[in-house]
Protein backbone atom coordinates (compact mmCIF):
# COMPACT_ATOMS: atom_id res chain seq x y z
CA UNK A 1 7.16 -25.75 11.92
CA UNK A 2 10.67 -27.01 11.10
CA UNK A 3 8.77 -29.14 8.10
CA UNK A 4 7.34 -25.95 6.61
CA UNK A 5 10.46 -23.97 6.93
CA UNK A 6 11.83 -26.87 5.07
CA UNK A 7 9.74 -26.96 2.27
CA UNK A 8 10.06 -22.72 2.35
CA UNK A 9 13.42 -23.32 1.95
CA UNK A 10 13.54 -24.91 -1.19
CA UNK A 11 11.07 -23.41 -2.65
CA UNK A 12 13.13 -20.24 -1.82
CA UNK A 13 15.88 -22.05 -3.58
CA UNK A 14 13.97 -23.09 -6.90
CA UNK A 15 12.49 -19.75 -7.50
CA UNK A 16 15.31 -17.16 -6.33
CA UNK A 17 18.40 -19.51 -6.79
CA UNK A 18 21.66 -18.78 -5.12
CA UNK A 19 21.44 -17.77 -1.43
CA UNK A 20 23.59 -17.30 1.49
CA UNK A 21 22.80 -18.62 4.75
CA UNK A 22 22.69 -15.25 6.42
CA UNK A 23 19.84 -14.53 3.87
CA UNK A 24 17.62 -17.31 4.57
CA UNK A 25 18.43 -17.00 8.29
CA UNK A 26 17.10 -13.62 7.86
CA UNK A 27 14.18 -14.62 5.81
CA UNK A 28 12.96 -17.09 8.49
CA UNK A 29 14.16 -15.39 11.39
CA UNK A 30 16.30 -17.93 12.56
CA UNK A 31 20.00 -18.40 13.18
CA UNK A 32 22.57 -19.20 10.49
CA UNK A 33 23.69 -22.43 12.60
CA UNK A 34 19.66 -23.67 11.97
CA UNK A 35 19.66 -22.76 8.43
CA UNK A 36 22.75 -25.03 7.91
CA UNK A 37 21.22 -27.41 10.45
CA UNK A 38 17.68 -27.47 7.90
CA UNK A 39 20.27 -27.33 4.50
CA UNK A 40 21.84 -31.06 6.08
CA UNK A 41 18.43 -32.23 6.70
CA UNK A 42 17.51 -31.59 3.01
CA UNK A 43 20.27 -33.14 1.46
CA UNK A 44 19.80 -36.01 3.82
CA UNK A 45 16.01 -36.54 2.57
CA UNK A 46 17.85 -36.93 -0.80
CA UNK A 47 17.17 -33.07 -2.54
CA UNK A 48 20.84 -32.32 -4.68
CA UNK A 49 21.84 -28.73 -2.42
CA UNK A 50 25.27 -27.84 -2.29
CA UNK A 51 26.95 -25.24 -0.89
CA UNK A 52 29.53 -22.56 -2.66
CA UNK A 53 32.13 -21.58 -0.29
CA UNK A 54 33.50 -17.73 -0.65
CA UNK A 55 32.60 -14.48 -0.72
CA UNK A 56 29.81 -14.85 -3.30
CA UNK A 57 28.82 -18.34 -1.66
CA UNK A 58 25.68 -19.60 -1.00
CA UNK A 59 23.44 -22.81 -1.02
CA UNK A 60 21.50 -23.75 -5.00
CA UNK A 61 19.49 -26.57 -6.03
CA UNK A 62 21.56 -28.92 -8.78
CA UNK A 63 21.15 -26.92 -12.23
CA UNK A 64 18.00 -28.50 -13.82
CA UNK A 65 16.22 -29.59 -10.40
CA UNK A 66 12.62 -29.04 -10.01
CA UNK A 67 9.81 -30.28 -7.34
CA UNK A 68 6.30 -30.62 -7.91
CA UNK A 69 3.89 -28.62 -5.20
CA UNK A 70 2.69 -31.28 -3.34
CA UNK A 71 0.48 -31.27 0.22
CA UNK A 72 -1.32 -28.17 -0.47
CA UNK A 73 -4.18 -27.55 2.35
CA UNK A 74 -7.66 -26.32 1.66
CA UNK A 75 -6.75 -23.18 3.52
CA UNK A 76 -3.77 -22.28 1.22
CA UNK A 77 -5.37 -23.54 -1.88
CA UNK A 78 -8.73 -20.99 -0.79
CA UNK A 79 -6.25 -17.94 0.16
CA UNK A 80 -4.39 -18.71 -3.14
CA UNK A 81 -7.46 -18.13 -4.96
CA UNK A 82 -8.18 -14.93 -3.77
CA UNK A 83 -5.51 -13.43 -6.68
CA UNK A 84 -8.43 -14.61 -9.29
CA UNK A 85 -10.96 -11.80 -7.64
CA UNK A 86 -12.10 -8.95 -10.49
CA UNK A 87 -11.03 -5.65 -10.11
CA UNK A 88 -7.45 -4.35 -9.82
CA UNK A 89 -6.24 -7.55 -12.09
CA UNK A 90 -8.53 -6.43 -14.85
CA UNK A 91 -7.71 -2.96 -14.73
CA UNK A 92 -3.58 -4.28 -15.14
CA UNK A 93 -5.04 -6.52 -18.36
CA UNK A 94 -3.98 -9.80 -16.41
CA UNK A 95 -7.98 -10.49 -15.71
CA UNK A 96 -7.50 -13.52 -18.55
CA UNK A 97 -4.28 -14.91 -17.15
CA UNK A 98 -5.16 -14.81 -14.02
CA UNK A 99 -8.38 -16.82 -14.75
CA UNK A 100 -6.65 -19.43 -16.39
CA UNK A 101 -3.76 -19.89 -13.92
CA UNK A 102 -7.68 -20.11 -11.42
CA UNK A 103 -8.91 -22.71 -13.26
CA UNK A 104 -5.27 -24.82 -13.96
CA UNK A 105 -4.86 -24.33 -9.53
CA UNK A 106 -8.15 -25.81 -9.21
CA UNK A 107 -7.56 -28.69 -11.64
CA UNK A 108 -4.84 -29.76 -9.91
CA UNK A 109 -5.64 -29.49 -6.67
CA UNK A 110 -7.59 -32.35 -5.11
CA UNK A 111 -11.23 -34.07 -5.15
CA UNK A 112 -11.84 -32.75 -1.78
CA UNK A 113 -10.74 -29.61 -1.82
CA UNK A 114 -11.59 -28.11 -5.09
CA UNK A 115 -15.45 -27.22 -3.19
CA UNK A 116 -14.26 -25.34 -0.61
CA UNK A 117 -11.10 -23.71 -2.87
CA UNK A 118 -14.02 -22.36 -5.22
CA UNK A 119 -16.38 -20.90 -2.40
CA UNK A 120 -13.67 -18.35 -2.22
CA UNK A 121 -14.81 -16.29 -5.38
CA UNK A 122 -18.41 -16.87 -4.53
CA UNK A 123 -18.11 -15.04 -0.98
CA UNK A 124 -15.64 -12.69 -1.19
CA UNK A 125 -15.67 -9.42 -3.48
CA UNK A 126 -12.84 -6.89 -4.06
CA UNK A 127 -14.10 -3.00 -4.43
CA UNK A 128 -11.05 -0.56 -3.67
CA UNK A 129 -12.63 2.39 -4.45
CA UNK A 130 -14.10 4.78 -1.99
CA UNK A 131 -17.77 5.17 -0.90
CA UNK A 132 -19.46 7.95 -3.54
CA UNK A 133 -17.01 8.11 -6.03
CA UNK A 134 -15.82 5.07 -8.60
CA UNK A 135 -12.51 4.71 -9.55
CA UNK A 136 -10.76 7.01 -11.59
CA UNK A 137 -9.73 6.59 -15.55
CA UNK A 138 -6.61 4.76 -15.77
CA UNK A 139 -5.93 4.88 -19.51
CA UNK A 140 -2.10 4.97 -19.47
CA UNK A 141 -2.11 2.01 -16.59
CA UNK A 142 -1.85 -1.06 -18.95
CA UNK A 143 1.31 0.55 -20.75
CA UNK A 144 2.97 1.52 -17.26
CA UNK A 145 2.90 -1.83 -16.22
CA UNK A 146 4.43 -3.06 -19.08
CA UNK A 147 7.08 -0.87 -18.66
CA UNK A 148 7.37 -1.76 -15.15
CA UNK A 149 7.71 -5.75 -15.74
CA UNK A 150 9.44 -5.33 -18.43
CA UNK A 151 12.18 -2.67 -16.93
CA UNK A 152 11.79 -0.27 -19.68
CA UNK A 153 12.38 3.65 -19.34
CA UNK A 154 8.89 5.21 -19.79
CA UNK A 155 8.30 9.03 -21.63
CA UNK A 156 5.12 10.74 -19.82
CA UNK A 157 2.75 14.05 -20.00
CA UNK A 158 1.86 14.49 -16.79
CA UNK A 159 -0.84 17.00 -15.26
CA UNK A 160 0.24 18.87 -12.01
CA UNK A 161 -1.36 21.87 -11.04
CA UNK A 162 -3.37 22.28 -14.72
CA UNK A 163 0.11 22.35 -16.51
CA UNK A 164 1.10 19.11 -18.97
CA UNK A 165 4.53 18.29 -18.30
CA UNK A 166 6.82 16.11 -20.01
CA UNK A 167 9.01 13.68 -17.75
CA UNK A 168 11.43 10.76 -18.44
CA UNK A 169 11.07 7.84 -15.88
CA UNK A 170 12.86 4.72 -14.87
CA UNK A 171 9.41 2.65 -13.25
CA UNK A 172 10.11 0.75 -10.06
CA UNK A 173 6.88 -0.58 -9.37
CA UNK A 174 2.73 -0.10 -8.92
CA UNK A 175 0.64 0.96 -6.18
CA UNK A 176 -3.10 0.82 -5.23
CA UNK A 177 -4.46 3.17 -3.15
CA UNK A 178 -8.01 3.79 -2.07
CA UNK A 179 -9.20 3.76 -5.66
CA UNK A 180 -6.03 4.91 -7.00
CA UNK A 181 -3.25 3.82 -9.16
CA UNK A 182 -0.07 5.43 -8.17
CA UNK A 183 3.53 4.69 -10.05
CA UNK A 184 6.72 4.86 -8.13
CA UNK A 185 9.51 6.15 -10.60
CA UNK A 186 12.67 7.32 -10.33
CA UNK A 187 13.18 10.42 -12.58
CA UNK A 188 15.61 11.28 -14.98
CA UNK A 189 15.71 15.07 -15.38
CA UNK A 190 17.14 17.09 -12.54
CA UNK A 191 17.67 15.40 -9.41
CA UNK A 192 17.18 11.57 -9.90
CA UNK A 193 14.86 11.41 -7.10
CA UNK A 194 12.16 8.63 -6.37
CA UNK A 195 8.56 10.35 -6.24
CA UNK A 196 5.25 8.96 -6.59
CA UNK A 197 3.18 10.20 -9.60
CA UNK A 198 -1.24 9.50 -10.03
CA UNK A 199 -1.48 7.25 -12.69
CA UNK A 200 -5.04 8.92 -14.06
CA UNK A 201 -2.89 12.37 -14.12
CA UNK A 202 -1.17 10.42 -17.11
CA UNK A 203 -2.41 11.82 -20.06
CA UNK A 204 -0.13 9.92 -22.60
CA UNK A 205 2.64 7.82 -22.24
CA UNK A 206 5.85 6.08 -24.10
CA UNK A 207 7.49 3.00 -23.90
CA UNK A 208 11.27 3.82 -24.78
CA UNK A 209 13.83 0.86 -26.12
CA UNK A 210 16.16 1.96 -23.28
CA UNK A 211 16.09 -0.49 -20.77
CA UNK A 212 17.55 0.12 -16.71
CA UNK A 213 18.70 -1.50 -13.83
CA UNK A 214 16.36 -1.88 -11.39
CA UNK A 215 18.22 -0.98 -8.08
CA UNK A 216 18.50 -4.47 -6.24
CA UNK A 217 17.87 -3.14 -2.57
CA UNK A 218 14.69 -0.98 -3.59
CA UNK A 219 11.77 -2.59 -1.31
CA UNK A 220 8.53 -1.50 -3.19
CA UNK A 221 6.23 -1.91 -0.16
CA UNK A 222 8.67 -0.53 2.73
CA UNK A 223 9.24 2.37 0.46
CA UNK A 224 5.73 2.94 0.17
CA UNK A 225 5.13 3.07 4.01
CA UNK A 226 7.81 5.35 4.36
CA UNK A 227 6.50 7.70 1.76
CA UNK A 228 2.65 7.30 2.76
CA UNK A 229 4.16 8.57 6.09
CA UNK A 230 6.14 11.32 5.01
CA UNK A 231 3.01 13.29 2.79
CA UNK A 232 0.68 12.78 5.26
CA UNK A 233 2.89 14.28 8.25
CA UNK A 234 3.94 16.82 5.05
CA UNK A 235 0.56 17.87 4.74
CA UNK A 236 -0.48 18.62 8.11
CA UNK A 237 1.42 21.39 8.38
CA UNK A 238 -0.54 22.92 11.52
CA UNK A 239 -1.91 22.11 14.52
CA UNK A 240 -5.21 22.82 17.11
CA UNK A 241 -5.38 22.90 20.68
CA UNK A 242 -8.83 21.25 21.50
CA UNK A 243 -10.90 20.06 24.13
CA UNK A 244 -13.52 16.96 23.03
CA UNK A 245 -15.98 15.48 25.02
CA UNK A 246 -16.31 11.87 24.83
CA UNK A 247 -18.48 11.88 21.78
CA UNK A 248 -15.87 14.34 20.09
CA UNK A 249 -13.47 11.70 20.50
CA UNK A 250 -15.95 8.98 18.38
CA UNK A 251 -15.76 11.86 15.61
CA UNK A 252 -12.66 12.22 15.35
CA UNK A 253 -13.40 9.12 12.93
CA UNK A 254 -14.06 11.58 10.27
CA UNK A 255 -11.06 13.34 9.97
CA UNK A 256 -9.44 10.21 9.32
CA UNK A 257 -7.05 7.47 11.29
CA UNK A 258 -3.88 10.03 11.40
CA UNK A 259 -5.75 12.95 13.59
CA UNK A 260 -7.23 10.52 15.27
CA UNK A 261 -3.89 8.73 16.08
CA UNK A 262 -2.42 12.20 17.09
CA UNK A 263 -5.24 13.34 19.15
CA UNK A 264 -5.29 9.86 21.05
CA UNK A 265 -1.22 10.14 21.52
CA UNK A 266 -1.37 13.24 22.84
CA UNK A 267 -4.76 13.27 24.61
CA UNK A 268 -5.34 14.50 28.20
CA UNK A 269 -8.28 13.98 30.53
CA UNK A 270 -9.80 16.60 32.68
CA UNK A 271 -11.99 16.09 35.78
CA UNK A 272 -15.52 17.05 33.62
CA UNK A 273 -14.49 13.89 31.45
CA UNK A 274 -13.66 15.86 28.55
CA UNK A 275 -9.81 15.50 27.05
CA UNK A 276 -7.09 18.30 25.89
CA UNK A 277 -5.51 17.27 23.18
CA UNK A 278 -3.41 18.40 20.08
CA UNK A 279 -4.72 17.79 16.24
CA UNK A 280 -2.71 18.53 13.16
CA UNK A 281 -4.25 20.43 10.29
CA UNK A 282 -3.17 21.20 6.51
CA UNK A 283 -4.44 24.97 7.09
CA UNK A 284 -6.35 27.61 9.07
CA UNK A 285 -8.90 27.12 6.60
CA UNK A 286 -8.70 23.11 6.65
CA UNK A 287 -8.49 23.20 10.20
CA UNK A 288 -12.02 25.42 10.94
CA UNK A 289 -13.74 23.52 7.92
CA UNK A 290 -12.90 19.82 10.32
CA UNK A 291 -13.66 21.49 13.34
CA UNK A 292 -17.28 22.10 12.08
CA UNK A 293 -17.63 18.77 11.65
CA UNK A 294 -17.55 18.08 15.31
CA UNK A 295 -19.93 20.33 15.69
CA UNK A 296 -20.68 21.32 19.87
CA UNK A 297 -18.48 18.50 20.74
CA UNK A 298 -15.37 20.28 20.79
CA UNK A 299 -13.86 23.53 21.90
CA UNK A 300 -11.13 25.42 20.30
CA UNK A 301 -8.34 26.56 22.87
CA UNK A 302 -5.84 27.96 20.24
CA UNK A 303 -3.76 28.93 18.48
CA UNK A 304 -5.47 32.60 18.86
CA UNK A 305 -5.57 33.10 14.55
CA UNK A 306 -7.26 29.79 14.14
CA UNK A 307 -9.78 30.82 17.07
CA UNK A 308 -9.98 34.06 15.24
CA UNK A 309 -11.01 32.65 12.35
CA UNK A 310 -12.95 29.74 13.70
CA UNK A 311 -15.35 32.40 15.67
CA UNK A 312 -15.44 35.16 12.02
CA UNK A 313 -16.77 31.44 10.37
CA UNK A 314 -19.23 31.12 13.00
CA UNK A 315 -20.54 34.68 13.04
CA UNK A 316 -20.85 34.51 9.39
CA UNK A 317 -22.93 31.14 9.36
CA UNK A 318 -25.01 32.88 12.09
CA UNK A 319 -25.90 35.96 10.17
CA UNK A 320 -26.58 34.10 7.20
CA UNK A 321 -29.23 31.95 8.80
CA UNK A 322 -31.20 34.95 11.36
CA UNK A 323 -34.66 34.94 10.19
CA UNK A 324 -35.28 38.01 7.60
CA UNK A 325 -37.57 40.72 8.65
CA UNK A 326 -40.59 40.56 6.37
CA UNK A 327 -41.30 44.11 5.17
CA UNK A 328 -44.50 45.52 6.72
């Protein structure tokens, strides 16, 4: 463990440079007095770190220093290749690079290994999209992310709600979702808010010379969780009162993890083994249209509108399917 964090440690140091000791404490989850502890230790084994005292202080590797990547396992070097799967990487224009960087990894990794590092590609295969549909047109995605490594303001037409609207971005970063390529961008007209906009509802795109700052204590994926939260408790706007039997529960599998986490959270059993519990919805109309799919194995308790409504649905399927009198 403590040689790992060792070698973490300067490779922390070689790519990021400058860091305090309350950052790498943090990093590793250990206490400052360790991460001077593990600092000592390198510069015993001979590696040129030095410390900057002050209030912009921190430990660095001697301008210039660089160490070679050495004691790589067979597990590493197989997880490592999993970046040179097809797919997303193609659909960014890196499928090229990332097949050379595949082959220069495997060149340089060991007799023994290299057998078990290629296997990788052979038995694993990366398809995002969702069953019965294929991934949507991403012609603008190759020019986002340029603007996104590059840090470059972005001009966009973007389709909401049938209408083509024109929108000046500053790009923090790329998302893939189910399928979907989603850009996180901060935008420059109105509020300068950070909102999330559907890559294939790009239907042309700028790069502009103006360049920004990206802000230093933006975390891509912890704002993504956060946001990914936020819609989907924004879009269930409702709620049902249910009853499911214990095959109701198993469906609840298809109306997705977050009813299913809500009904399990607030879930209540009753003596005929059946449980009360609360759903959320989008809509009355949502809301009778899942409820269908659970077919007998559930029972509608309220609110009284969505009962309403759930019971005028059923009536309607009913007299739509009575047998027609044939005319004598």
């Amino acid at each position: 463990m403590l040689a790992s964090r060792l070698l973490s440690i300067l490779m922390l140091l070689q790519t990021r440079g400058r860091m305090s000791a309350t950052a790498l404490a943090a990093e590793f989850e250990v206490s400052v007095r360790t991460i001077h502890r593990d600092i000592d230790q390198l510069s015993a084994a001979g590696i040129p770190v030095f410390a900057d005292r002050g209030r912009n202080g921190g430990f660095a590797l001697l301008d210039g220093y660089r160490t070679k990547l050495t004691g790589l396992t067979q597990p590493e070097a197989e997880t490592l290749l999993l970046a040179g799967l097809p797919g997303p990487a193609a659909e960014l224009g890196l499928a090229d690079i990332l097949s050379a960087a595949r082959l220069k990894l495997l060149a340089a990794l060991p007799a023994h290994v290299q057998p078990g590092a290629e296997r990788i590609a052979a038995r694993f295969h990366l398809d995002p999209a969702p069953w019965f549909r294929v991934s949507d047109p991403q012609p603008a995605l190759q020019t986002v992310a340029r603007a996104v490594w590059s840090g470059n303001a972005l001009k966009i037409g973007y389709r909401s709600e049938g209408d083509v609207r024109s929108r000046k971005l500053h790009p923090f970063g790329l998302v893939l979702k189910a399928g979907g390529w989603y850009l996180v961008a901060q935008s420059q007209s109105g509020e300068k808010t950070i909102r999330t906009y559907r890559v294939a509802n790009i239907v042309d795109v700028e790069i502009l010379e103006e360049t920004f700052a990206r802000p230093r204590s933006f975390d891509l994926a912890a704002h993504w969780e956060k946001s990914s939260r936020d819609y989907e408790r924004g879009v269930y706007r409702g709620h049902a009162d249910v009853r499911l039997s214990p095959k109701g529960l198993a469906l609840l599998d298809l109306l997705g993890p977050y009813v299913k986490a809500a009904a399990q959270e607030t879930a209540t059993p009753e003596r005929d083994g059946w449980m009360r519990c609360r759903i959320p919805i989008e809509s009355p109309n949502h809301g009778v249209q899942e409820l269908l799919r659970l077919r007998d194995e559930v029972e509608l308790l309220g609110p009284p509108p969505l009962r309403k409504l759930l019971m005028a649905t059923l009536a309607d399927i009913t007299r739509h399917h009575k047998p027609k009198r044939r005319p004598e």
